[in-house]
PDB file of N, CA and C in Angstrom:
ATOM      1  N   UNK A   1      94.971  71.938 115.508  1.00  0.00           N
ATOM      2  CA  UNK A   1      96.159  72.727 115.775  1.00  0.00           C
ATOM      3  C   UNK A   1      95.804  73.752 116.858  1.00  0.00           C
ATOM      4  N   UNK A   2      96.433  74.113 117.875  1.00  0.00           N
ATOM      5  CA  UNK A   2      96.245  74.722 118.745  1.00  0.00           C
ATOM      6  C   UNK A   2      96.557  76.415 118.597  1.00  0.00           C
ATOM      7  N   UNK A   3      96.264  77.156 119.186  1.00  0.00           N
ATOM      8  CA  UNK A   3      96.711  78.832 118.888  1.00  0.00           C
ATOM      9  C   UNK A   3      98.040  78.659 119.377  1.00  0.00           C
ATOM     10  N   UNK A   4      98.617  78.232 119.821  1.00  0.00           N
ATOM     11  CA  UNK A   4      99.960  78.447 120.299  1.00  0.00           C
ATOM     12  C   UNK A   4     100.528  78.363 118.885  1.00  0.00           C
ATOM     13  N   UNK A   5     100.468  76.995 118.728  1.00  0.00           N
ATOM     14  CA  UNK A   5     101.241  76.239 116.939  1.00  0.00           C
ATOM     15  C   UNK A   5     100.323  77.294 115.884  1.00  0.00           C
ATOM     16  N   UNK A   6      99.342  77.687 116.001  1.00  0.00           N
ATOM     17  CA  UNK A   6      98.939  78.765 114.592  1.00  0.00           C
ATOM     18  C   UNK A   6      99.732  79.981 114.853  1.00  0.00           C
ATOM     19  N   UNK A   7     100.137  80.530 115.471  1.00  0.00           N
ATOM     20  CA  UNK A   7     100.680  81.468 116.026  1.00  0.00           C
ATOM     21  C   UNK A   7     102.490  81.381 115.777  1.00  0.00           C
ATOM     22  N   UNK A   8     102.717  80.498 115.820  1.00  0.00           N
ATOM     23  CA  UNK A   8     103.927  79.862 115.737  1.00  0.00           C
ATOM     24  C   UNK A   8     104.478  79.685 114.078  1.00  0.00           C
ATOM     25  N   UNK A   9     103.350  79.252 113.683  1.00  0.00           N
ATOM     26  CA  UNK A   9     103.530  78.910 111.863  1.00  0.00           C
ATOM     27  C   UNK A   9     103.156  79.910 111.836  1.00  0.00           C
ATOM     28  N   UNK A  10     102.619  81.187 112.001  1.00  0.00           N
ATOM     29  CA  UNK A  10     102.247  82.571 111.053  1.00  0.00           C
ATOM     30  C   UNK A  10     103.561  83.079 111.276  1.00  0.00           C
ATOM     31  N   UNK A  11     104.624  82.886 112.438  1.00  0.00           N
ATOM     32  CA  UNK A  11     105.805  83.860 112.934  1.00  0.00           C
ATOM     33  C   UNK A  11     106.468  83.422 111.745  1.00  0.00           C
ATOM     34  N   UNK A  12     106.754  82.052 112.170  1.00  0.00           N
ATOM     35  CA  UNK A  12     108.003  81.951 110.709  1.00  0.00           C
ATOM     36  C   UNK A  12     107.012  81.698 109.191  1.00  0.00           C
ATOM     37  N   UNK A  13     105.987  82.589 109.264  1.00  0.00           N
ATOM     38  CA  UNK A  13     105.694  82.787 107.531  1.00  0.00           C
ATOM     39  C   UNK A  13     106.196  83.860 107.135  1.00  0.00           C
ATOM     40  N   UNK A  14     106.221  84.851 108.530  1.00  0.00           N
ATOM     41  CA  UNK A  14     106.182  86.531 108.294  1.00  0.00           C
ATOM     42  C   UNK A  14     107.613  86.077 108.328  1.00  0.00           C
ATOM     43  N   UNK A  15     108.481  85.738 108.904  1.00  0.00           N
ATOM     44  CA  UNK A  15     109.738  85.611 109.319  1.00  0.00           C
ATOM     45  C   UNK A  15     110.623  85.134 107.836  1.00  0.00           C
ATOM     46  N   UNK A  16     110.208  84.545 106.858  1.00  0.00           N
ATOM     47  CA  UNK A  16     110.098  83.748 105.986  1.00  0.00           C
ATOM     48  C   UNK A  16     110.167  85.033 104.680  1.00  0.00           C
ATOM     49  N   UNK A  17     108.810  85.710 104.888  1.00  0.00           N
ATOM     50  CA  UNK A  17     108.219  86.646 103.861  1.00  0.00           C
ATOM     51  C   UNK A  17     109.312  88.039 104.031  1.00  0.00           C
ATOM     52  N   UNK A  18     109.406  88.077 105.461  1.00  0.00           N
ATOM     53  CA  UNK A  18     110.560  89.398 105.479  1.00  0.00           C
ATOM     54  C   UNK A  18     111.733  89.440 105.055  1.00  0.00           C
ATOM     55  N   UNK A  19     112.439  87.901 105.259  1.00  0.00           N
ATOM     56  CA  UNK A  19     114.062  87.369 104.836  1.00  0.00           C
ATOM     57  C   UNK A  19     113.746  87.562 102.927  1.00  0.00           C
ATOM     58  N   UNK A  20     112.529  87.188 102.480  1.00  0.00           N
ATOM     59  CA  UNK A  20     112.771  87.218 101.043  1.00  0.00           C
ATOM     60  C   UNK A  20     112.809  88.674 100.832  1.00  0.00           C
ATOM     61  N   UNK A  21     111.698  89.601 100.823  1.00  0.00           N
ATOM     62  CA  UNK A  21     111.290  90.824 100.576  1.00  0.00           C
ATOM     63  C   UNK A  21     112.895  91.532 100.713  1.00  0.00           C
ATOM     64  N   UNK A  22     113.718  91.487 101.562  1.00  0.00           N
ATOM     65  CA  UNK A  22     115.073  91.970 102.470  1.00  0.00           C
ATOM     66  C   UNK A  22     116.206  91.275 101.468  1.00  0.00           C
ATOM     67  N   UNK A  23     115.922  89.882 100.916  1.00  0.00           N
ATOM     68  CA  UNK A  23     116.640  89.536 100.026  1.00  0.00           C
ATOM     69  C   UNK A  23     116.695  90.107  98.486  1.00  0.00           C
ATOM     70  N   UNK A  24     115.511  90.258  97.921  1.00  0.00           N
ATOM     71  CA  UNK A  24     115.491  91.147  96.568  1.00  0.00           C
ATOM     72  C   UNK A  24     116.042  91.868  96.313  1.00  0.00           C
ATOM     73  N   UNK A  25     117.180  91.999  95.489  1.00  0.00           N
ATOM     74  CA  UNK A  25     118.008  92.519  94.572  1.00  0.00           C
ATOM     75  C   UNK A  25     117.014  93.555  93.687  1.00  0.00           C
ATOM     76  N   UNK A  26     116.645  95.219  94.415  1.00  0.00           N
ATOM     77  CA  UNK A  26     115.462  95.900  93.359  1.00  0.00           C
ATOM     78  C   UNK A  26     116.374  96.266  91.866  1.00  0.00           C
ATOM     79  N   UNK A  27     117.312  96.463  91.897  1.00  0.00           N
ATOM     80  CA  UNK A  27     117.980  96.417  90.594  1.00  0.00           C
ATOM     81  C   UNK A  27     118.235  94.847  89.465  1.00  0.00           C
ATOM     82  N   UNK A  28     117.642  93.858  89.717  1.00  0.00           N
ATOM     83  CA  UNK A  28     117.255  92.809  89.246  1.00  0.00           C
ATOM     84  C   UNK A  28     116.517  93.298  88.364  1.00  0.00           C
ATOM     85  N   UNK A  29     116.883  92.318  86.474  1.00  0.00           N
ATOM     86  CA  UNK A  29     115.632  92.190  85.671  1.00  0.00           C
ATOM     87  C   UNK A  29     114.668  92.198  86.197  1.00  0.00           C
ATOM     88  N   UNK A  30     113.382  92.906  85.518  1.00  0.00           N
ATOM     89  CA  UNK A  30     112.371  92.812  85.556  1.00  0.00           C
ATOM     90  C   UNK A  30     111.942  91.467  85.894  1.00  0.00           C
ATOM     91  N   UNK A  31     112.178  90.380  85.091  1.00  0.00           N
ATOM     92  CA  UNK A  31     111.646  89.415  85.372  1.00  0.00           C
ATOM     93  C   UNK A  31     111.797  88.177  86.486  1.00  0.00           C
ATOM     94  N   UNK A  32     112.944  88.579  86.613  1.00  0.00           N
ATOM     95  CA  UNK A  32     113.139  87.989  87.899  1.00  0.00           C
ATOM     96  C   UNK A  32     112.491  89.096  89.052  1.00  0.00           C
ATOM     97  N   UNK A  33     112.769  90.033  89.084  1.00  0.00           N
ATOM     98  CA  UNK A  33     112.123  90.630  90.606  1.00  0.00           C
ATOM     99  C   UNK A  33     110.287  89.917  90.479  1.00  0.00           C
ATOM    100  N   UNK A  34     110.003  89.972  88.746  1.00  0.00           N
ATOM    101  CA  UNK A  34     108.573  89.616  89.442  1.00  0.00           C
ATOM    102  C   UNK A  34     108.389  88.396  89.558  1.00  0.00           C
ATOM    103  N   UNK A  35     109.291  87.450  89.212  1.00  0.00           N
ATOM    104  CA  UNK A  35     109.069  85.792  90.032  1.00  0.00           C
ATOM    105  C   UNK A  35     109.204  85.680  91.562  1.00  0.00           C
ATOM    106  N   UNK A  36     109.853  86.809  91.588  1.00  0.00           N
ATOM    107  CA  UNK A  36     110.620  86.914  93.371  1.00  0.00           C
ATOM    108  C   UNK A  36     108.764  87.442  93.717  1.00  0.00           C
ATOM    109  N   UNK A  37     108.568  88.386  93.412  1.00  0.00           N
ATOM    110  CA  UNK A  37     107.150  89.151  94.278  1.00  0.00           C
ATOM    111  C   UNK A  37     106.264  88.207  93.783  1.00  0.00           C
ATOM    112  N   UNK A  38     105.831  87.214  92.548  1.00  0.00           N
ATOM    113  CA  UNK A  38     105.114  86.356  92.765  1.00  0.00           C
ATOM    114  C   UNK A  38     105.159  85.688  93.490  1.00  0.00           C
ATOM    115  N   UNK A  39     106.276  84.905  94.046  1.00  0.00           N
ATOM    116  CA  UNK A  39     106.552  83.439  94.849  1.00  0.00           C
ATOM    117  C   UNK A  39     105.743  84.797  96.421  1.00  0.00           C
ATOM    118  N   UNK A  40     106.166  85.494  96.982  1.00  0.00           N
ATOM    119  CA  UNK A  40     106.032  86.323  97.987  1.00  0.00           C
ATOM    120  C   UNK A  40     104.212  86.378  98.068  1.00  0.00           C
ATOM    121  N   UNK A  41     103.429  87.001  96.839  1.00  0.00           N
ATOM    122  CA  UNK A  41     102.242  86.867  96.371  1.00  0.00           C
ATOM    123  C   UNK A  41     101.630  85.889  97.158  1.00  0.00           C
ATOM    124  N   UNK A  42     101.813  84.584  96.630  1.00  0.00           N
ATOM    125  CA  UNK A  42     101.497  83.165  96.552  1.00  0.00           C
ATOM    126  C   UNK A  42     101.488  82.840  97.821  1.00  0.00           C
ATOM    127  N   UNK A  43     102.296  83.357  98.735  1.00  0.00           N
ATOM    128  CA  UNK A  43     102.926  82.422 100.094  1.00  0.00           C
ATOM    129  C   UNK A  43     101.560  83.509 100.858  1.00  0.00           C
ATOM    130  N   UNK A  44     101.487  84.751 100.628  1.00  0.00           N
ATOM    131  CA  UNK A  44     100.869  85.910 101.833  1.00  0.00           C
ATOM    132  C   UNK A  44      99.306  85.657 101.347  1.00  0.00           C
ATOM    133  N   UNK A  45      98.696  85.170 100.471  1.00  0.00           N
ATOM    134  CA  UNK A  45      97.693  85.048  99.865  1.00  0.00           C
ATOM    135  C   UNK A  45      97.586  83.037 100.436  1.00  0.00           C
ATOM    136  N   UNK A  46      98.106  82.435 100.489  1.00  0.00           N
ATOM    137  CA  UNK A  46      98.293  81.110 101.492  1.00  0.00           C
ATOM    138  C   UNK A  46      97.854  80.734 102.848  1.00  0.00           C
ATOM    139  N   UNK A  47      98.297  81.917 103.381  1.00  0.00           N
ATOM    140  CA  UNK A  47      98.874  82.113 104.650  1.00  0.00           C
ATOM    141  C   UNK A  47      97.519  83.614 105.372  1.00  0.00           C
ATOM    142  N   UNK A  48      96.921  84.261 104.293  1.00  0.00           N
ATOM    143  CA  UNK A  48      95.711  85.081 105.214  1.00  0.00           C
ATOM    144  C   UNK A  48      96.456  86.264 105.144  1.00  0.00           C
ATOM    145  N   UNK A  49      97.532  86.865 104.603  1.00  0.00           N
ATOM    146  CA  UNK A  49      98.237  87.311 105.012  1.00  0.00           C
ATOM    147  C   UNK A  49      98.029  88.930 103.952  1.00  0.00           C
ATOM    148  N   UNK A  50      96.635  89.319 104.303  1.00  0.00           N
ATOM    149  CA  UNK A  50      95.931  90.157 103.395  1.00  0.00           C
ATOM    150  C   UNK A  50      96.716  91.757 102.929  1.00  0.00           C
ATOM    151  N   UNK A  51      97.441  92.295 103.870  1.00  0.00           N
ATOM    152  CA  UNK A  51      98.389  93.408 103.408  1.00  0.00           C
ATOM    153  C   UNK A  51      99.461  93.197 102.335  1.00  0.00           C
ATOM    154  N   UNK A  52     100.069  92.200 103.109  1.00  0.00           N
ATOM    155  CA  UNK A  52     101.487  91.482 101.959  1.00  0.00           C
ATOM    156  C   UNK A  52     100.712  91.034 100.682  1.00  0.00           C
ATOM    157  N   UNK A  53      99.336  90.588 100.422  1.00  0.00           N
ATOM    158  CA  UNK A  53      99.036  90.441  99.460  1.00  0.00           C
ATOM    159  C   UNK A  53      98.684  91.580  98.688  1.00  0.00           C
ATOM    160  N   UNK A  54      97.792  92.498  99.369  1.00  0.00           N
ATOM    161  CA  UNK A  54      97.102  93.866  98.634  1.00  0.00           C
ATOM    162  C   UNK A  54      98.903  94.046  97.744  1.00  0.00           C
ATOM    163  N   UNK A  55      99.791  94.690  98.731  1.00  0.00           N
ATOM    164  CA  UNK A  55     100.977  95.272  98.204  1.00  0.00           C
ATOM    165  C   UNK A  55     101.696  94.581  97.233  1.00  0.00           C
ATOM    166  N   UNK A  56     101.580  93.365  97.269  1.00  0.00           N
ATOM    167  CA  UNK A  56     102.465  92.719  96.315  1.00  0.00           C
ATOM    168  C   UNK A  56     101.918  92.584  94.768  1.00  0.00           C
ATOM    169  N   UNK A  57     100.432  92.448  95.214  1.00  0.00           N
ATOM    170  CA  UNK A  57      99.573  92.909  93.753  1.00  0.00           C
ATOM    171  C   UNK A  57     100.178  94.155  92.996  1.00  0.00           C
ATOM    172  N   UNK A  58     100.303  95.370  93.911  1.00  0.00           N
ATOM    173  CA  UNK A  58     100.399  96.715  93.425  1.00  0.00           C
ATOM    174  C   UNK A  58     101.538  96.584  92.777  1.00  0.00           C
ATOM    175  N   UNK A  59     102.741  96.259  92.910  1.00  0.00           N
ATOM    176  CA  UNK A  59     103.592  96.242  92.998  1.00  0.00           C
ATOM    177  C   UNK A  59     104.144  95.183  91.652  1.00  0.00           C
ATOM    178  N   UNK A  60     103.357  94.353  91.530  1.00  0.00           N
ATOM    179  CA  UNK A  60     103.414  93.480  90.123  1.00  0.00           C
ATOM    180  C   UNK A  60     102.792  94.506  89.082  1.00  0.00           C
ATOM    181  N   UNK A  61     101.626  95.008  89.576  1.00  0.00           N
ATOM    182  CA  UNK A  61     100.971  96.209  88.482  1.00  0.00           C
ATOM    183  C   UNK A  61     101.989  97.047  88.650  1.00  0.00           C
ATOM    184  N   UNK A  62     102.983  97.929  89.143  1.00  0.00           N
ATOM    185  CA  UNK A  62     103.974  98.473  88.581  1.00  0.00           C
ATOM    186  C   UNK A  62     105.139  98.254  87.685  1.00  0.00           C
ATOM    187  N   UNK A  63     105.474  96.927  88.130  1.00  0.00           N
ATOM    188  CA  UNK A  63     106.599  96.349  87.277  1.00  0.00           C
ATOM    189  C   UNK A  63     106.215  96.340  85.792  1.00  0.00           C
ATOM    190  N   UNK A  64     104.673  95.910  85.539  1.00  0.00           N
ATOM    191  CA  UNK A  64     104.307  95.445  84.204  1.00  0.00           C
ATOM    192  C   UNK A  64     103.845  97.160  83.734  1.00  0.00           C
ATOM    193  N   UNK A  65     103.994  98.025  84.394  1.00  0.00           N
ATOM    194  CA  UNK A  65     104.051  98.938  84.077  1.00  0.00           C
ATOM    195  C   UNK A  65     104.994  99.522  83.405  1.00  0.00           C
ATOM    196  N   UNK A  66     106.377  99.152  84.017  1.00  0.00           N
ATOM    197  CA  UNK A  66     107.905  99.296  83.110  1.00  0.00           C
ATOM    198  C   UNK A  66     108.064 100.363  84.539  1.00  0.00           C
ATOM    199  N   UNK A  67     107.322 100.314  85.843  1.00  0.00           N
ATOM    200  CA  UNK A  67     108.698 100.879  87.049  1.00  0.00           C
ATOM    201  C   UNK A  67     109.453  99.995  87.254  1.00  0.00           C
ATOM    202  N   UNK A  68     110.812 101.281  87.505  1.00  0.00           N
ATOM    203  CA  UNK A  68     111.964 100.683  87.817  1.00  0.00           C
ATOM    204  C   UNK A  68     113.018 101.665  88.356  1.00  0.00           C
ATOM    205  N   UNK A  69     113.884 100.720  89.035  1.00  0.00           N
ATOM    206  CA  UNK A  69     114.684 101.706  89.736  1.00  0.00           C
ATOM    207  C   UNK A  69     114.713 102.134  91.324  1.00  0.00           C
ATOM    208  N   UNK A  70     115.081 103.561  91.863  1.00  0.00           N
ATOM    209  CA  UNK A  70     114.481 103.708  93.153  1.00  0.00           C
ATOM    210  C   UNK A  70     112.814 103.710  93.413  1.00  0.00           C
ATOM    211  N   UNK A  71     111.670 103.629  92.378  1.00  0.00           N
ATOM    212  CA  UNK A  71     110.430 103.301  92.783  1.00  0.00           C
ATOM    213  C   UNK A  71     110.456 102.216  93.248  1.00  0.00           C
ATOM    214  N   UNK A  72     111.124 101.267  92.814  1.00  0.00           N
ATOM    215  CA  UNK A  72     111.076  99.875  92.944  1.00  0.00           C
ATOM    216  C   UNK A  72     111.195  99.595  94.374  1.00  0.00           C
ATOM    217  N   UNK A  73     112.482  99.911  94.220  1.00  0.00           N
ATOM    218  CA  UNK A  73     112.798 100.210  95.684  1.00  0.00           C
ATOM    219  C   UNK A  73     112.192 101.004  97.042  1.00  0.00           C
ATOM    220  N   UNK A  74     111.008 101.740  97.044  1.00  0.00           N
ATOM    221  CA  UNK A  74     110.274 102.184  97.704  1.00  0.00           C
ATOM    222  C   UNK A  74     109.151 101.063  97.786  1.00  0.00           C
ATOM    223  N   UNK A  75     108.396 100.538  96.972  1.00  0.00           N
ATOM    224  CA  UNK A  75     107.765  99.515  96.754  1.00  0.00           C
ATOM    225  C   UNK A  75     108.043  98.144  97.028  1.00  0.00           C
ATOM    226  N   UNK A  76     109.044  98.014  97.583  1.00  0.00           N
ATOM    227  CA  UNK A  76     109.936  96.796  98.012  1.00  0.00           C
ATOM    228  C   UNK A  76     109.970  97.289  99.557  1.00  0.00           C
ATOM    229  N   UNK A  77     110.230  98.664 100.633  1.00  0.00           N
ATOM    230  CA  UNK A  77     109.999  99.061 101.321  1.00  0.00           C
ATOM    231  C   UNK A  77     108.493  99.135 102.055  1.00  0.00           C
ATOM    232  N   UNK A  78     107.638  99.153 101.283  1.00  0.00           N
ATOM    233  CA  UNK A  78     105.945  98.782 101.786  1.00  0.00           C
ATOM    234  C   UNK A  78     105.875  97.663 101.828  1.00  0.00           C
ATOM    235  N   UNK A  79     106.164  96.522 100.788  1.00  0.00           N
ATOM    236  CA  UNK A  79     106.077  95.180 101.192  1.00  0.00           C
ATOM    237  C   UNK A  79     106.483  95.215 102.365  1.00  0.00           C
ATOM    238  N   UNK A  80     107.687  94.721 102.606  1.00  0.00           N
ATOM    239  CA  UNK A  80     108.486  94.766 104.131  1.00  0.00           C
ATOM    240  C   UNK A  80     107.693  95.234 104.892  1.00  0.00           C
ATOM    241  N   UNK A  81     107.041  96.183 105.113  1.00  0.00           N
ATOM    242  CA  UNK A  81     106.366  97.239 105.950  1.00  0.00           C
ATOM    243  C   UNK A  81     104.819  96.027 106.129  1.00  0.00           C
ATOM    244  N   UNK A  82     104.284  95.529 104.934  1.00  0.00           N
ATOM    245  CA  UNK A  82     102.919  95.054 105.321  1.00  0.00           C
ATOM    246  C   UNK A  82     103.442  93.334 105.386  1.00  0.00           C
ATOM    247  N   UNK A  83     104.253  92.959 104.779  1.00  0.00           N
ATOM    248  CA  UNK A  83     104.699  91.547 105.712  1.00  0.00           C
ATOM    249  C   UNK A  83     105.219  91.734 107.133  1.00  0.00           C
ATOM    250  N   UNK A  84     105.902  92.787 107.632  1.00  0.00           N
ATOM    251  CA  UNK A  84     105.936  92.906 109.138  1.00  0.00           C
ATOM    252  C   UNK A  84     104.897  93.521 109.924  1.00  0.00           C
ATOM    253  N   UNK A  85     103.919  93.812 109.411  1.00  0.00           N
ATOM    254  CA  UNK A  85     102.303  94.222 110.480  1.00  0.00           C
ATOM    255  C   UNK A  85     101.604  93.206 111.028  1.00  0.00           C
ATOM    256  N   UNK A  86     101.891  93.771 112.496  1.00  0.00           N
ATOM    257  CA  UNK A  86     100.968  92.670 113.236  1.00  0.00           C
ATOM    258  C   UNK A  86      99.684  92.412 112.782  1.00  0.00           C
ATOM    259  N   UNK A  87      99.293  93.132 112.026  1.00  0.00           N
ATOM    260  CA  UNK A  87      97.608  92.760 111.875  1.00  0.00           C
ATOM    261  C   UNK A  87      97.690  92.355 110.375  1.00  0.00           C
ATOM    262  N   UNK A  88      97.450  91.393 109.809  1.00  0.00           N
ATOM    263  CA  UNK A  88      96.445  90.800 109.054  1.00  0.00           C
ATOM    264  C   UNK A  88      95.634  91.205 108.207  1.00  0.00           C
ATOM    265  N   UNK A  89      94.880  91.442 108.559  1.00  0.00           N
ATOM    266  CA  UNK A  89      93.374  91.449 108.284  1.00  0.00           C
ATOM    267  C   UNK A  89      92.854  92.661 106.833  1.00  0.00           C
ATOM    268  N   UNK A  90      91.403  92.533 107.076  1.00  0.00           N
ATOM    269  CA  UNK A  90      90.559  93.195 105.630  1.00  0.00           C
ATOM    270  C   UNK A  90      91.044  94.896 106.147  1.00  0.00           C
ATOM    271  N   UNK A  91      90.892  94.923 107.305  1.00  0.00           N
ATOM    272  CA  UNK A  91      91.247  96.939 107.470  1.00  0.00           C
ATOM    273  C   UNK A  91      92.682  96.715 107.495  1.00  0.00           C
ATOM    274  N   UNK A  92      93.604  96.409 107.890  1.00  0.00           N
ATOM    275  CA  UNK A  92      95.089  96.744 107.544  1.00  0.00           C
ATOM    276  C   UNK A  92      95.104  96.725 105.893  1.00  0.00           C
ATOM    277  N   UNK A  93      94.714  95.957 105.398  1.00  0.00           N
ATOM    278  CA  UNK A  93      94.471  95.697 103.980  1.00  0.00           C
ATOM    279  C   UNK A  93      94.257  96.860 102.986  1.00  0.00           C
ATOM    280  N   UNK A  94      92.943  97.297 103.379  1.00  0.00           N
ATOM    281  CA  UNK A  94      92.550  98.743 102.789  1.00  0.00           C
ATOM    282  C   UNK A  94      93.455  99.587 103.176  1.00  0.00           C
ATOM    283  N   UNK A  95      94.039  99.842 104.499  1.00  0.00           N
ATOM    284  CA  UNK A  95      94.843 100.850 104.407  1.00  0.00           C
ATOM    285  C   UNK A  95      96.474 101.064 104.082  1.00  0.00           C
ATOM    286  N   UNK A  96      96.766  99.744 103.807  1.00  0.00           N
ATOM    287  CA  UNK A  96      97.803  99.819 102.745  1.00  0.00           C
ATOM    288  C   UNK A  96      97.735  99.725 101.465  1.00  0.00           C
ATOM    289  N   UNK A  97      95.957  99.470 100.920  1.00  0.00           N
ATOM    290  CA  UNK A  97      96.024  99.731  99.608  1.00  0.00           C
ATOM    291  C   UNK A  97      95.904 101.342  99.089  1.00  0.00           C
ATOM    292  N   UNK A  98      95.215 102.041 100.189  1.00  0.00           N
ATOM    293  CA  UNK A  98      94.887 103.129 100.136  1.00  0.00           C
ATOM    294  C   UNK A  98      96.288 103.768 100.488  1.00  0.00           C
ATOM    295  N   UNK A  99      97.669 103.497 101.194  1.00  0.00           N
ATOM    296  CA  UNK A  99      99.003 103.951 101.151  1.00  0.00           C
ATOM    297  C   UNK A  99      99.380 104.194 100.158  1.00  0.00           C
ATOM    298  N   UNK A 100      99.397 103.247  99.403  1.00  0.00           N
ATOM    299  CA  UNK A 100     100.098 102.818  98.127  1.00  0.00           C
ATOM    300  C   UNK A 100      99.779 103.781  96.869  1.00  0.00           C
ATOM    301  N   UNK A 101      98.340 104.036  97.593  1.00  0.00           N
ATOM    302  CA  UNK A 101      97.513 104.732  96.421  1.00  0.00           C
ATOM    303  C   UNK A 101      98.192 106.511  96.388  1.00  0.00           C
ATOM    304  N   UNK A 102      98.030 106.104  97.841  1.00  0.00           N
ATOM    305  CA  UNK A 102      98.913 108.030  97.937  1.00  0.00           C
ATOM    306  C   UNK A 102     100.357 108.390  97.794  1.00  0.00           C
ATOM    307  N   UNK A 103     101.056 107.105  98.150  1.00  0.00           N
ATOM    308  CA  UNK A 103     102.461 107.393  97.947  1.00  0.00           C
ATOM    309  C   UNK A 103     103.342 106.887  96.765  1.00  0.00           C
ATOM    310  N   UNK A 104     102.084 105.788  95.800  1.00  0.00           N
ATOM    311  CA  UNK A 104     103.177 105.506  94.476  1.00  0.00           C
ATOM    312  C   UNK A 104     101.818 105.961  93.112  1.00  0.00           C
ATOM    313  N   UNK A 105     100.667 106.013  93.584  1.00  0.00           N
ATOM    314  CA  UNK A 105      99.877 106.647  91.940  1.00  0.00           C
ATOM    315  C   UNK A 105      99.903 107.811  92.182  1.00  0.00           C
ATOM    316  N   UNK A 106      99.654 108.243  92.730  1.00  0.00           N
ATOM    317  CA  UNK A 106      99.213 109.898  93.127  1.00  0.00           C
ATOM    318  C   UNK A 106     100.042 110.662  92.629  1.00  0.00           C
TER     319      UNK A 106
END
């Protein structure tokens, strides 16, 4: 596969990952929002896609926490935020786990 076509399949993964994240209903049962952020999980953890994964972890550990509501909804706002980052990688990674850490445990 050439960088053009890898490049091409990562657009419409992110493209893919943003339409769902944008689709979630945060006032949805619990259990459905977390089939929705699993399937999301699954695809960014597939795909290399190391931020959308850190966040979507966190973010299942909140739900099973019993958040809900406008947290949810802030937490549905970072997804979005780390499925649309150009970068990838192990340091975007840490520093949206380390976001997360300051703007939803802290």
């Amino acid at each position: 596969m050439s960088k053009e076509q890898e490049r091409a399949d990562a657009g419409a993964v992110r493209a893919d990952l943003v339409r769902r994240v944008a689709a979630i209903e945060w006032r949805s049962s619990p259990a459905r929002l977390i089939d929705e952020i699993d399937q999301i999980r699954r695809i960014a953890r597939a795909n290399g896609m190391l931020p959308a994964l850190v966040v979507a972890q966190q973010l299942e550990r909140a739900l099973a926490r019993g958040d809900h509501g406008p947290i949810v909804h802030a937490w549905l706002g970072m997804l979005g935020e780390a499925v649309a980052s150009e970068r990838q990688d192990a340091a975007a990674s840490d520093t949206f786990a380390a976001a997360c850490q300051v703007r939803f445990v802290a």
